[in-house]
C-alpha atoms as a PDB file:
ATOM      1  CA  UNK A   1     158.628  33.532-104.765  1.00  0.00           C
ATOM      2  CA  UNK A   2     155.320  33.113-106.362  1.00  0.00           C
ATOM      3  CA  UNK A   3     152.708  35.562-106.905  1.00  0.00           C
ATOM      4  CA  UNK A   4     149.028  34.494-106.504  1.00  0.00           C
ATOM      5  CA  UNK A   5     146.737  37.313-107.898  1.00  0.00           C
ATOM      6  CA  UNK A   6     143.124  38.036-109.044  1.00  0.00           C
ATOM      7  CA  UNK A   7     142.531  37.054-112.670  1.00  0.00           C
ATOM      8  CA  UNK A   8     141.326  40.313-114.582  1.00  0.00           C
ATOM      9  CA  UNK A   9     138.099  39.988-116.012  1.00  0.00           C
ATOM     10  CA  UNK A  10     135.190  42.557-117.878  1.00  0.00           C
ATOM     11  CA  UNK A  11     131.811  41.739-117.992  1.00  0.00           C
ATOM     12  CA  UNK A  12     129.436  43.499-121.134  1.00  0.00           C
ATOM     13  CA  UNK A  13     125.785  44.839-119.954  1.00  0.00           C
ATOM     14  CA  UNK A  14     124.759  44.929-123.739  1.00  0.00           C
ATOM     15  CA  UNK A  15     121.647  47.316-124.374  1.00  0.00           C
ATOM     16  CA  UNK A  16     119.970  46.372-127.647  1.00  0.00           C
ATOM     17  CA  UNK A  17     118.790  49.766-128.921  1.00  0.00           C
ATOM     18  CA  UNK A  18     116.821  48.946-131.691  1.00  0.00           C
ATOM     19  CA  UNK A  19     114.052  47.206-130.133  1.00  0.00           C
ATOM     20  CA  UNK A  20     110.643  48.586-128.988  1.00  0.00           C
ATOM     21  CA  UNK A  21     111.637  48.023-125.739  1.00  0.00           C
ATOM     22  CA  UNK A  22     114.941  48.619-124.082  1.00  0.00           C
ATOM     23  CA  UNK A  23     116.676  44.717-123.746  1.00  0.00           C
ATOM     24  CA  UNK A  24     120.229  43.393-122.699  1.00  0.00           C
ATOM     25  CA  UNK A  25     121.797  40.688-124.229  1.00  0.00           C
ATOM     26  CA  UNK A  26     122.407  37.491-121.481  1.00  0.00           C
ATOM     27  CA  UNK A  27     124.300  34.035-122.620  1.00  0.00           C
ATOM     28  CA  UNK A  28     123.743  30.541-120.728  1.00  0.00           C
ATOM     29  CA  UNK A  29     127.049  28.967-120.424  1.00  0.00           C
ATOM     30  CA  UNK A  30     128.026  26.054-122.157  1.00  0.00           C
ATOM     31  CA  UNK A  31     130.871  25.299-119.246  1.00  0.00           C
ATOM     32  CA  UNK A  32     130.687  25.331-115.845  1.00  0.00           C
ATOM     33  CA  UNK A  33     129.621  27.231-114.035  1.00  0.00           C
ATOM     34  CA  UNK A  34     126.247  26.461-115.741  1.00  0.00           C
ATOM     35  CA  UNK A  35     123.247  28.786-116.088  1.00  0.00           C
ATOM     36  CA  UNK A  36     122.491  32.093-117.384  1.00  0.00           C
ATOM     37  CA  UNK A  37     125.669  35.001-117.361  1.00  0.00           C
ATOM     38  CA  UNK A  38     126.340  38.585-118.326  1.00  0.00           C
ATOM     39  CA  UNK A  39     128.308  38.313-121.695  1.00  0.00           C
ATOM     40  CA  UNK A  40     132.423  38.848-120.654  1.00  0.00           C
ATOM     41  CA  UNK A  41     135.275  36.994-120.015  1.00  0.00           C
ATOM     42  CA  UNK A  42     139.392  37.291-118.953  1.00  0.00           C
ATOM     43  CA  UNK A  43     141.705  39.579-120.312  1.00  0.00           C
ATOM     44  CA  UNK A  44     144.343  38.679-122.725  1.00  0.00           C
ATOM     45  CA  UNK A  45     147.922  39.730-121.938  1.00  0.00           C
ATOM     46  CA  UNK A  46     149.417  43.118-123.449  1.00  0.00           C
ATOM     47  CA  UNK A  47     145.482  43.351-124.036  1.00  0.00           C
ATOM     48  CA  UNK A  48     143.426  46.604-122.444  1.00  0.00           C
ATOM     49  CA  UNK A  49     140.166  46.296-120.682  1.00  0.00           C
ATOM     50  CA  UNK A  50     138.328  48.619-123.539  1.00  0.00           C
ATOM     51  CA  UNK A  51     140.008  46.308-126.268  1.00  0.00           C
ATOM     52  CA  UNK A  52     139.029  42.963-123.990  1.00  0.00           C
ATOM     53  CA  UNK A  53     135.288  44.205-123.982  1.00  0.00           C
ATOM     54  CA  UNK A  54     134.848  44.499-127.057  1.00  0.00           C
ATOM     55  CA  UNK A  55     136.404  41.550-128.043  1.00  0.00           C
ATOM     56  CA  UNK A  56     134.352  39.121-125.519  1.00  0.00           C
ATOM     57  CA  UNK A  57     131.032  40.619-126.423  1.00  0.00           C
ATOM     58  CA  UNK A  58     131.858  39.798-130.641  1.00  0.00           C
ATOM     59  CA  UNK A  59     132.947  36.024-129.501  1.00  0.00           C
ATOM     60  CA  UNK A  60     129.896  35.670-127.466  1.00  0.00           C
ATOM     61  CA  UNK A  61     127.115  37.895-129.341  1.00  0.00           C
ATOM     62  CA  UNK A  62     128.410  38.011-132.367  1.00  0.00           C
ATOM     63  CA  UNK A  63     127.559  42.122-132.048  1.00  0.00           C
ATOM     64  CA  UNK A  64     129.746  44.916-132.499  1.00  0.00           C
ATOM     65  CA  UNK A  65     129.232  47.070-128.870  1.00  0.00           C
ATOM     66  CA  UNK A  66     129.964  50.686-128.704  1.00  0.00           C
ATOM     67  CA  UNK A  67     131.338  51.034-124.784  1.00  0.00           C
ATOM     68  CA  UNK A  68     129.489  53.959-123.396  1.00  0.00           C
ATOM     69  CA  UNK A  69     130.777  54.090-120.049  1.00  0.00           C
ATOM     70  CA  UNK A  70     133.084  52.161-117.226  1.00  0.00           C
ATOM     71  CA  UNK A  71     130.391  50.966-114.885  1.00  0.00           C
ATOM     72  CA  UNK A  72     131.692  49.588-111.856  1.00  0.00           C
ATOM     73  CA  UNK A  73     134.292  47.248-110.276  1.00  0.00           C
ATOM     74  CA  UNK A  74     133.386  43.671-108.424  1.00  0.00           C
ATOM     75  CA  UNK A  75     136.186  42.074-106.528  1.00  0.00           C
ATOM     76  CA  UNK A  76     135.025  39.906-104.072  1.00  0.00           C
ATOM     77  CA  UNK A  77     137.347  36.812-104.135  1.00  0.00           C
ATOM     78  CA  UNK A  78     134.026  34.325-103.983  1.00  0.00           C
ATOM     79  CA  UNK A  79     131.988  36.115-107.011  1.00  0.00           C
ATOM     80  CA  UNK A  80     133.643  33.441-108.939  1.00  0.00           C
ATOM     81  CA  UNK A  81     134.110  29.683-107.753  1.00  0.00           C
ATOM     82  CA  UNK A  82     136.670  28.452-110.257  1.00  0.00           C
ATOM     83  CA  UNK A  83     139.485  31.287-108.819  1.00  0.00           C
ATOM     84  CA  UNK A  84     139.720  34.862-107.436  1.00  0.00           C
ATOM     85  CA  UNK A  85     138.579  37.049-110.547  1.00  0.00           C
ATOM     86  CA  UNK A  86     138.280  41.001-110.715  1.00  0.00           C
ATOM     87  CA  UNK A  87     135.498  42.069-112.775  1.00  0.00           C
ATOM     88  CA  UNK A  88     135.595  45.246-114.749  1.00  0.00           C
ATOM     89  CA  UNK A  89     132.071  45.577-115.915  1.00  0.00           C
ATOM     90  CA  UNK A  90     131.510  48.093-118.835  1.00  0.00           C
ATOM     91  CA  UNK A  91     127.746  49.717-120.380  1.00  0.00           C
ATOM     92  CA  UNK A  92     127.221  49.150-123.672  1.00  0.00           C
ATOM     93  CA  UNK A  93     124.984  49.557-126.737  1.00  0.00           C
ATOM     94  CA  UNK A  94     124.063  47.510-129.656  1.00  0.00           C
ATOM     95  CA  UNK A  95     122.319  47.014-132.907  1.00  0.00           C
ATOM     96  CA  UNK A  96     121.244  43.782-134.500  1.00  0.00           C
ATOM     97  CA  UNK A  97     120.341  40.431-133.768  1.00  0.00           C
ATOM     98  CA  UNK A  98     122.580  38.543-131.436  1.00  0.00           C
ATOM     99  CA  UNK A  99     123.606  35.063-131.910  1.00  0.00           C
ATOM    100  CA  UNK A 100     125.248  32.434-129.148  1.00  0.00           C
ATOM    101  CA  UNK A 101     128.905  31.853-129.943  1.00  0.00           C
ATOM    102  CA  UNK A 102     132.363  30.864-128.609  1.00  0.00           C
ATOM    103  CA  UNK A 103     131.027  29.665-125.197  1.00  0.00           C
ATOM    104  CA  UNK A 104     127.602  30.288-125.079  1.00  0.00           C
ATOM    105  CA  UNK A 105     125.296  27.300-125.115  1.00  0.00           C
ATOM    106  CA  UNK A 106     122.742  29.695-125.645  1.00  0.00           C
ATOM    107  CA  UNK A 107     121.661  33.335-125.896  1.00  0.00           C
ATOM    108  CA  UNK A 108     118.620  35.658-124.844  1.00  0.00           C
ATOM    109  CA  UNK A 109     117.377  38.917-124.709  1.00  0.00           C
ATOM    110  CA  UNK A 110     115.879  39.805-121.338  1.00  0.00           C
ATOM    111  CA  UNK A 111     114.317  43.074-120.012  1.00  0.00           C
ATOM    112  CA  UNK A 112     115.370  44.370-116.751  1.00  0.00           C
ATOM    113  CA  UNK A 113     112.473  43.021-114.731  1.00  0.00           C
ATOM    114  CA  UNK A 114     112.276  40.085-116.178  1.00  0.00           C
ATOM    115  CA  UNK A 115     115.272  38.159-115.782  1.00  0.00           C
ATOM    116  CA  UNK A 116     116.224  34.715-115.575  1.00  0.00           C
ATOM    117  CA  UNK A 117     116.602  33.643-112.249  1.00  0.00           C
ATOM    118  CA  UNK A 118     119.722  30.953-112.419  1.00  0.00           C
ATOM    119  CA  UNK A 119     122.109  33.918-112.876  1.00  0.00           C
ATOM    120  CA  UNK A 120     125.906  32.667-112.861  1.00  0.00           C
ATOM    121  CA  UNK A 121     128.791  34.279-110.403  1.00  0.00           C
ATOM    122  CA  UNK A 122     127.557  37.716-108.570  1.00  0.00           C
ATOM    123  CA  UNK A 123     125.545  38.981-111.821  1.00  0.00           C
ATOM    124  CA  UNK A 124     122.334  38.954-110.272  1.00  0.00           C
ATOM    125  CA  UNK A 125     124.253  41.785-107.617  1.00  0.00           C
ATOM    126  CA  UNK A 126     125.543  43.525-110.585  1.00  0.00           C
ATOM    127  CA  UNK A 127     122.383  43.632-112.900  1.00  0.00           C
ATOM    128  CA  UNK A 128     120.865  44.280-109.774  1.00  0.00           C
ATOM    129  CA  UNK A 129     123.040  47.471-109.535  1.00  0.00           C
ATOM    130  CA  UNK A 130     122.291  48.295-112.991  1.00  0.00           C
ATOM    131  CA  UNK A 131     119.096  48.281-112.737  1.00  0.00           C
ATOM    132  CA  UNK A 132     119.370  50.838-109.932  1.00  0.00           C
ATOM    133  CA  UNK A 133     121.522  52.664-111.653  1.00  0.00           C
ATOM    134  CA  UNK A 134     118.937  53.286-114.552  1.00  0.00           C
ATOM    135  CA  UNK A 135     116.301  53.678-112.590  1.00  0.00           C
ATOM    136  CA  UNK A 136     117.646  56.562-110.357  1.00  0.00           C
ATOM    137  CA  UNK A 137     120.722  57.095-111.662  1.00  0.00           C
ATOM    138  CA  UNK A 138     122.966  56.003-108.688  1.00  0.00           C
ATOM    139  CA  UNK A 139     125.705  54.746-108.369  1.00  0.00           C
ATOM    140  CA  UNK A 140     126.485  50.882-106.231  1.00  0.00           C
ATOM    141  CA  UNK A 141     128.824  52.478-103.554  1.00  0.00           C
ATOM    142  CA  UNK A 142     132.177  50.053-104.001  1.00  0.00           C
ATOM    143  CA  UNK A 143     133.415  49.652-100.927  1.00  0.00           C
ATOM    144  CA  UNK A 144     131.603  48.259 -97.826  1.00  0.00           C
END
């Protein structure tokens, strides 16, 4: 018999810390699905979530994250075109000046309100969540 099952994915909400005015870190992909994406990717085998994080925001930022919190959980099986993927999207912080890598075409810095509008998969939910979230500190309910 064979299994079909949800590819395990995180997702990075990088806050840059250091600058005047609170920023997050987005990439545009170089692959499809093109346009602009939070910076994440699939986890490795034998590899935890925490350790995957980390790992996809240095290969795509080129910035050493400190994970301040488990955000939330997206699992709808269309938030990602190419194949059922779970998202496990983590809060982070960061210092320095980030640079595109590994699949990144390109990278910005973005505040909150002012975000690109060609967002990639179901990131413009979850920023949209995060933004909530900072604003008055509530939670996206996760189930329907």
């Amino acid at each position: 018999m064979t299994y079909r099952n949800p590819a395990p994915t995180v997702d990075i909400i990088i806050e840059l810390i250091d600058r005047p005015q609170p920023s997050i870190v987005l990439i545009e992909r170089l692959n499809l699905p093109y346009g602009w994406a939070i910076p994440g990717g699939f986890v490795d085998y034998g590899e935890s979530v925490e350790t995957a994080a980390r790992r996809e925001a240095a290969e795509e930022t080129g910035l050493q994250v400190e994970l301040i919190e488990q955000f939330q959980v997206y699992s709808d099986p269309d938030r990602d075109s190419r194949q059922h993927t779970i998202s496990i999207v983590f809060l982070a912080t960061a210092k320095g000046e980030p640079q595109a890598g590994d699949d990144a075409k390109n990278l910005g810095t973005f505040e909150l309100w002012n975000l690109p509008t060609n967002l990639c998969f179901d990131h413009d939910r979850i920023l949209r969540d995060y933004w909530y979230y900072r604003q008055y500190g509530l939670r996206p309910r996760s189930f329907s």
